[in-house]
C-alpha atoms as a PDB file:
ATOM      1  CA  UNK A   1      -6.242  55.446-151.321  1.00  0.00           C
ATOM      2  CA  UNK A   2      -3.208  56.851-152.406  1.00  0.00           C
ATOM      3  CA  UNK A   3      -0.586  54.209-153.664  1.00  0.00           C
ATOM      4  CA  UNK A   4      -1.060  51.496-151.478  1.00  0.00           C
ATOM      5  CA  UNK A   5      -4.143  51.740-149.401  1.00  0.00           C
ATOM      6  CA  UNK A   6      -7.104  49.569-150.855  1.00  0.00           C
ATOM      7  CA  UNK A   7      -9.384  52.067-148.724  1.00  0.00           C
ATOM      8  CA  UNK A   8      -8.686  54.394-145.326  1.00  0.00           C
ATOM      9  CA  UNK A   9      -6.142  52.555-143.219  1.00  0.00           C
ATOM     10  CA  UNK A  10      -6.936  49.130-145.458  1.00  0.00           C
ATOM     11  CA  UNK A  11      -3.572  48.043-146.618  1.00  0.00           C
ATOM     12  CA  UNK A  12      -4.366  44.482-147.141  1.00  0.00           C
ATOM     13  CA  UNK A  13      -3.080  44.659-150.642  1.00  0.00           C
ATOM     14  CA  UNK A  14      -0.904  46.699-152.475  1.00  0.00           C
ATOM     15  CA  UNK A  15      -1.698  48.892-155.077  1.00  0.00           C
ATOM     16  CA  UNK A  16       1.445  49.901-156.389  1.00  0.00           C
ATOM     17  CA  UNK A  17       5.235  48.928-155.887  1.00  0.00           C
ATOM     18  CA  UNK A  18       6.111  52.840-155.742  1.00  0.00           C
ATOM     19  CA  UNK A  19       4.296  55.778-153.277  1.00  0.00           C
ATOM     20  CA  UNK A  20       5.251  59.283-152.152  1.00  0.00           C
ATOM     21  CA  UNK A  21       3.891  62.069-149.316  1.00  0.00           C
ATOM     22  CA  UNK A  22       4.991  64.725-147.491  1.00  0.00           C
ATOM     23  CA  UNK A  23       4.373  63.393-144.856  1.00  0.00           C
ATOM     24  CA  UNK A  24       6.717  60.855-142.468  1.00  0.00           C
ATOM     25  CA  UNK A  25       4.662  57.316-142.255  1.00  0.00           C
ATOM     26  CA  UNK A  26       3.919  56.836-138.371  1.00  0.00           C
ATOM     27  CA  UNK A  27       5.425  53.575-136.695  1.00  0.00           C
ATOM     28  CA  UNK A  28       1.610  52.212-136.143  1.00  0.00           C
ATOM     29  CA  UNK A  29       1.187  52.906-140.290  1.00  0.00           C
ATOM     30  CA  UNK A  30       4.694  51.449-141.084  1.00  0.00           C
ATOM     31  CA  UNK A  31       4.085  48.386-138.978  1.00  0.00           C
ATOM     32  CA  UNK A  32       0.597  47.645-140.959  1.00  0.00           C
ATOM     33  CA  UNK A  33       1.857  47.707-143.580  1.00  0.00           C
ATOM     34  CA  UNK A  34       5.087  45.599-143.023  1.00  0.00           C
ATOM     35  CA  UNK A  35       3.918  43.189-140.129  1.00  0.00           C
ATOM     36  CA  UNK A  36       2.740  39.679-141.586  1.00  0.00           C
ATOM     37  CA  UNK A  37       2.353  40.643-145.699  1.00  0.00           C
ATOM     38  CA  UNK A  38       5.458  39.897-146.426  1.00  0.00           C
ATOM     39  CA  UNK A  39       6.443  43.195-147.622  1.00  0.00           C
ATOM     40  CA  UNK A  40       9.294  45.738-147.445  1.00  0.00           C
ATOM     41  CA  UNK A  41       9.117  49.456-147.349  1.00  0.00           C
ATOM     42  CA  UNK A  42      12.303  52.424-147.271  1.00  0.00           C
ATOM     43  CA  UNK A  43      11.605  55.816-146.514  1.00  0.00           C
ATOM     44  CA  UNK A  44      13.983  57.680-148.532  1.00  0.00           C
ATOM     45  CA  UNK A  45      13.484  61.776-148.647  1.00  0.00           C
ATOM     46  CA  UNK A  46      13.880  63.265-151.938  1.00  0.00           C
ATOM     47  CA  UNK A  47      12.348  66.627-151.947  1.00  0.00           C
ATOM     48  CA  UNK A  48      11.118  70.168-149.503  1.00  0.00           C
ATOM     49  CA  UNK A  49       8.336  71.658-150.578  1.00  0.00           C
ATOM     50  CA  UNK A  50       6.607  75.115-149.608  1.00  0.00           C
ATOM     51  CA  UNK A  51       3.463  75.771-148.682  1.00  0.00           C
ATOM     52  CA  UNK A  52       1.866  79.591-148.603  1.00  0.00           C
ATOM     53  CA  UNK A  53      -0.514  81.114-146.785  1.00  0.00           C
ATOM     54  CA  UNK A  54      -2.497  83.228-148.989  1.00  0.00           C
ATOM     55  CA  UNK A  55      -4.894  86.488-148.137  1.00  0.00           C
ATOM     56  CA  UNK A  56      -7.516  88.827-150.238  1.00  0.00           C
ATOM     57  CA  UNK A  57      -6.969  92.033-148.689  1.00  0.00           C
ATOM     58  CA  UNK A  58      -6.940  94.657-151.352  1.00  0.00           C
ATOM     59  CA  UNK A  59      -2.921  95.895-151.084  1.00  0.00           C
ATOM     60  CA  UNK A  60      -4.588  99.703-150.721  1.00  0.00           C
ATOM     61  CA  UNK A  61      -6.101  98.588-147.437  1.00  0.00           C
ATOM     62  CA  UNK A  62      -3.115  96.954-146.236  1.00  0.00           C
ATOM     63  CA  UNK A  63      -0.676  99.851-146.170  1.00  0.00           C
ATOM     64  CA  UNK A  64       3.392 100.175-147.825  1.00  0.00           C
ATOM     65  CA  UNK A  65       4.622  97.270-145.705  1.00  0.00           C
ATOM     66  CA  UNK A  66       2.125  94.705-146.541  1.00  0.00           C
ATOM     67  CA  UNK A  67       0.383  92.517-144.199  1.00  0.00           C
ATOM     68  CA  UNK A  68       2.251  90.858-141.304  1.00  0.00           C
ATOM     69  CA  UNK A  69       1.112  88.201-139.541  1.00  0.00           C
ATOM     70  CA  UNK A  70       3.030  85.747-136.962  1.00  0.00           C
ATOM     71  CA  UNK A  71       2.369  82.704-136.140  1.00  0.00           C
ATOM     72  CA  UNK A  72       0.581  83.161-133.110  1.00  0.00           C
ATOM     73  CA  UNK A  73      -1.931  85.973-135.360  1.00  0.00           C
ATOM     74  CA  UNK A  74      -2.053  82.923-137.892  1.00  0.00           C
ATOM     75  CA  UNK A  75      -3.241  80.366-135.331  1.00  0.00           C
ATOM     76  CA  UNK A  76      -5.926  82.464-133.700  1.00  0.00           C
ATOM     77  CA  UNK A  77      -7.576  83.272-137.633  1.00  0.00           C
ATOM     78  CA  UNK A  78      -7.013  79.354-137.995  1.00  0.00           C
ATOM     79  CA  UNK A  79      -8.021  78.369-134.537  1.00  0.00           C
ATOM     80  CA  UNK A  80     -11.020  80.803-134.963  1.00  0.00           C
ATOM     81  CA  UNK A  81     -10.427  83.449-132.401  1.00  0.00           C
ATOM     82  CA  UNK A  82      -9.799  86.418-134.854  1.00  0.00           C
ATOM     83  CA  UNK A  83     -12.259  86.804-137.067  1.00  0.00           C
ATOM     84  CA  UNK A  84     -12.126  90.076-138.031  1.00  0.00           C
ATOM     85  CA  UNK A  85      -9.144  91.817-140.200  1.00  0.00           C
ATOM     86  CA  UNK A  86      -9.623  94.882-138.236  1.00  0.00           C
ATOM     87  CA  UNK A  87      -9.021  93.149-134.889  1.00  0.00           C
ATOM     88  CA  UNK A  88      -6.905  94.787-132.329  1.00  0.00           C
ATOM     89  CA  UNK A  89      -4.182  92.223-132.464  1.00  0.00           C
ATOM     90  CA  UNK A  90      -3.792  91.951-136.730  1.00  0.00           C
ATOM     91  CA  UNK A  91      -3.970  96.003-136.298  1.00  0.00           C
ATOM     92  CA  UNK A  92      -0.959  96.385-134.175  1.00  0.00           C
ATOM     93  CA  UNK A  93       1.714  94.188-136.352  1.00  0.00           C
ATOM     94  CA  UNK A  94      -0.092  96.250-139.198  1.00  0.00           C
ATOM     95  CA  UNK A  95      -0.331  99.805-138.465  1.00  0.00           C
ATOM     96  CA  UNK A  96      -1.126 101.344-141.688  1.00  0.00           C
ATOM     97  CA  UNK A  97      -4.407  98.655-142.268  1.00  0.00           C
ATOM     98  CA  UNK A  98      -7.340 100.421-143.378  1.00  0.00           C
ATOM     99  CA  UNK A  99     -10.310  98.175-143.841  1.00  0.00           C
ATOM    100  CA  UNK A 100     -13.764  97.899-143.590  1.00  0.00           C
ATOM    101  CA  UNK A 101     -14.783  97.495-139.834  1.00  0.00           C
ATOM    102  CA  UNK A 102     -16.022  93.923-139.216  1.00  0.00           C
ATOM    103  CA  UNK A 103     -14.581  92.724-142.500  1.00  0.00           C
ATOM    104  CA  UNK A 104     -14.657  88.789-141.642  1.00  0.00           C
ATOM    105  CA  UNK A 105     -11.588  86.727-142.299  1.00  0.00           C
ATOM    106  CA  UNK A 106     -12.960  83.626-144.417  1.00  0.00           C
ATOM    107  CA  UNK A 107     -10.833  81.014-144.073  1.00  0.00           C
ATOM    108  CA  UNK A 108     -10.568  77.770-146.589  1.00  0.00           C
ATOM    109  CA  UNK A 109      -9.152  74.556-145.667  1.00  0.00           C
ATOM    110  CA  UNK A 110      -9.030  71.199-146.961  1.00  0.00           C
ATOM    111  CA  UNK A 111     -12.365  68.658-146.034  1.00  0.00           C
ATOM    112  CA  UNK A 112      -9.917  65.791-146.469  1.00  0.00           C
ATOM    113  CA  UNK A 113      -6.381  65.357-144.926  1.00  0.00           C
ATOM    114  CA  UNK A 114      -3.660  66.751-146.515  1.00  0.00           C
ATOM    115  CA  UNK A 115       0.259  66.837-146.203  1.00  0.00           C
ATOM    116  CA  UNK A 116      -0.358  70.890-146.449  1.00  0.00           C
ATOM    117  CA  UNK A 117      -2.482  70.517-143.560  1.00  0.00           C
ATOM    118  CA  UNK A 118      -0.147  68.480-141.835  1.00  0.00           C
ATOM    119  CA  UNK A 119       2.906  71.257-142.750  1.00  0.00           C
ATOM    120  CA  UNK A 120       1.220  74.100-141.433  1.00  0.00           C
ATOM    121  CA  UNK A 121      -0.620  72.708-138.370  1.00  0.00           C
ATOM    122  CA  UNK A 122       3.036  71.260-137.558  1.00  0.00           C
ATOM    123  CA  UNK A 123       4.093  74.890-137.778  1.00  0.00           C
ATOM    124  CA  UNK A 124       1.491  76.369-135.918  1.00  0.00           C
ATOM    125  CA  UNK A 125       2.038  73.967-133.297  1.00  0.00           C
ATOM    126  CA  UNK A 126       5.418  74.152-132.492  1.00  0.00           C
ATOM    127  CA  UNK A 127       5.748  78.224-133.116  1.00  0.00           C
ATOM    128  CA  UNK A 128       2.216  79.319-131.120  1.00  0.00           C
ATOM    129  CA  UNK A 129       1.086  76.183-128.713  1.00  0.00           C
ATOM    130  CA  UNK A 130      -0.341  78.639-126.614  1.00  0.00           C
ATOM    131  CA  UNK A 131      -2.556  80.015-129.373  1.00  0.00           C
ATOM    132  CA  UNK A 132      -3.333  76.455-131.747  1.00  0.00           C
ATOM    133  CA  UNK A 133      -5.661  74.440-129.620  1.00  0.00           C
ATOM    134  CA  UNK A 134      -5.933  71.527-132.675  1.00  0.00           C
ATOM    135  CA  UNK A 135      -3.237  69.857-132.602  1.00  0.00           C
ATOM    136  CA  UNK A 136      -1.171  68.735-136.240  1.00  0.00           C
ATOM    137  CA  UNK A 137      -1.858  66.312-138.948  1.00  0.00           C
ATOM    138  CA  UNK A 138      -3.319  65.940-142.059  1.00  0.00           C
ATOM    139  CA  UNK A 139      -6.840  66.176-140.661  1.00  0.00           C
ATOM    140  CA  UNK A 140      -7.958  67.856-137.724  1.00  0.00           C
ATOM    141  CA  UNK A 141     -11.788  69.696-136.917  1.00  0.00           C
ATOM    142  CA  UNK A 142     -11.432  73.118-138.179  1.00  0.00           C
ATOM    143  CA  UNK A 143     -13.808  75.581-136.789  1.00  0.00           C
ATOM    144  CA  UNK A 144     -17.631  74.474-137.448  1.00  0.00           C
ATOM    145  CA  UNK A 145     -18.874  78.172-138.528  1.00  0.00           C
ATOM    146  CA  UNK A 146     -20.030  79.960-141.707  1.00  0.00           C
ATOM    147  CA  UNK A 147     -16.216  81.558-141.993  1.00  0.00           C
ATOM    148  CA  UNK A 148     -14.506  78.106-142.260  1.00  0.00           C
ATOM    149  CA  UNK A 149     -15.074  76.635-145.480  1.00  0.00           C
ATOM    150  CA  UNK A 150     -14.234  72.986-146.647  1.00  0.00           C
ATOM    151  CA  UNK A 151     -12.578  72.257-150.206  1.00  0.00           C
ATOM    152  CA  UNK A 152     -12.297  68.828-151.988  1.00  0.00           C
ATOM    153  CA  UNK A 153      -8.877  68.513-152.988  1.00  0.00           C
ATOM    154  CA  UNK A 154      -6.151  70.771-153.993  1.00  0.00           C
ATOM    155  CA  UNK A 155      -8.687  72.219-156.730  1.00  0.00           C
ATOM    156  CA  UNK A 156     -11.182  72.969-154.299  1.00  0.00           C
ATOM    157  CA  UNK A 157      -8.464  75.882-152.692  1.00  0.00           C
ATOM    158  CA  UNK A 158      -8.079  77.662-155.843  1.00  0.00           C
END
């Protein structure tokens, strides 16, 4: 419902003269809001933002280099192919690991779309297309197991 949605994809009214996202608006999104309300809208970027990956391996188990991983390794954890961090693949960009065997990779995402979401399945996307089977945006279906776990909101991922 952010700025001027009056619910998901409702944009019958506006809430607000003033929005922002990190996100480009898509032609179909543009043209509902615009088509037959009478309104006006300008895209005009203003910032770049970063987004981070972040991991809990203890830095004794990772080695002196610390812990590499591409963007194809990054969309098989996401994609839910690795699940392991002592699988053969993380192990050869990281020869020095030493962790538990089996250790599961738990991954958290957001339950609700995101512009983060969008940024890094974007990434993954164009970098690894072999790899990322779930396409980009700011919501896609993450992996449905117990190592894949749903957050509300940016305070949810602390």
């Amino acid at each position: 419902k952010e700025f001027s949605q009056v619910s998901d994809g409702d944009f019958s009214s506006s809430l607000s003269d003033f929005g922002s996202g990190d996100i480009p608006m898509s032609a179909s999104l543009y043209a509902g809001i615009t088509t037959g309300t009478g309104r006006v809208m300008v895209h005009v970027p203003f910032c770049l933002g970063a987004i981070g990956i972040f991991h809990s391996v203890p830095a004794d188990e990772i080695g002196g280099a610390g812990l590499k991983l591409s963007p194809c390794l990054l969309a098989k954890i996401f994609d839910g192919v690795i699940t392991t961090w002592d699988h053969a693949d993380i192990k050869a960009d990281n020869p020095g690991m030493q962790v538990p065997a089996g250790q599961k990779i738990k991954v958290g995402h957001r339950m609700e779309g995101s512009s983060s979401t969008g940024g890094v399945t974007g990434y993954l996307e164009a970098k690894c297309s072999g790899s990322w089977t779930r396409g980009s945006g700011s919501s896609i279906s993450w992996p449905s197991t117990s190592d894949f776990v749903g957050a509300q909101g940016s305070d949810g991922m602390k």
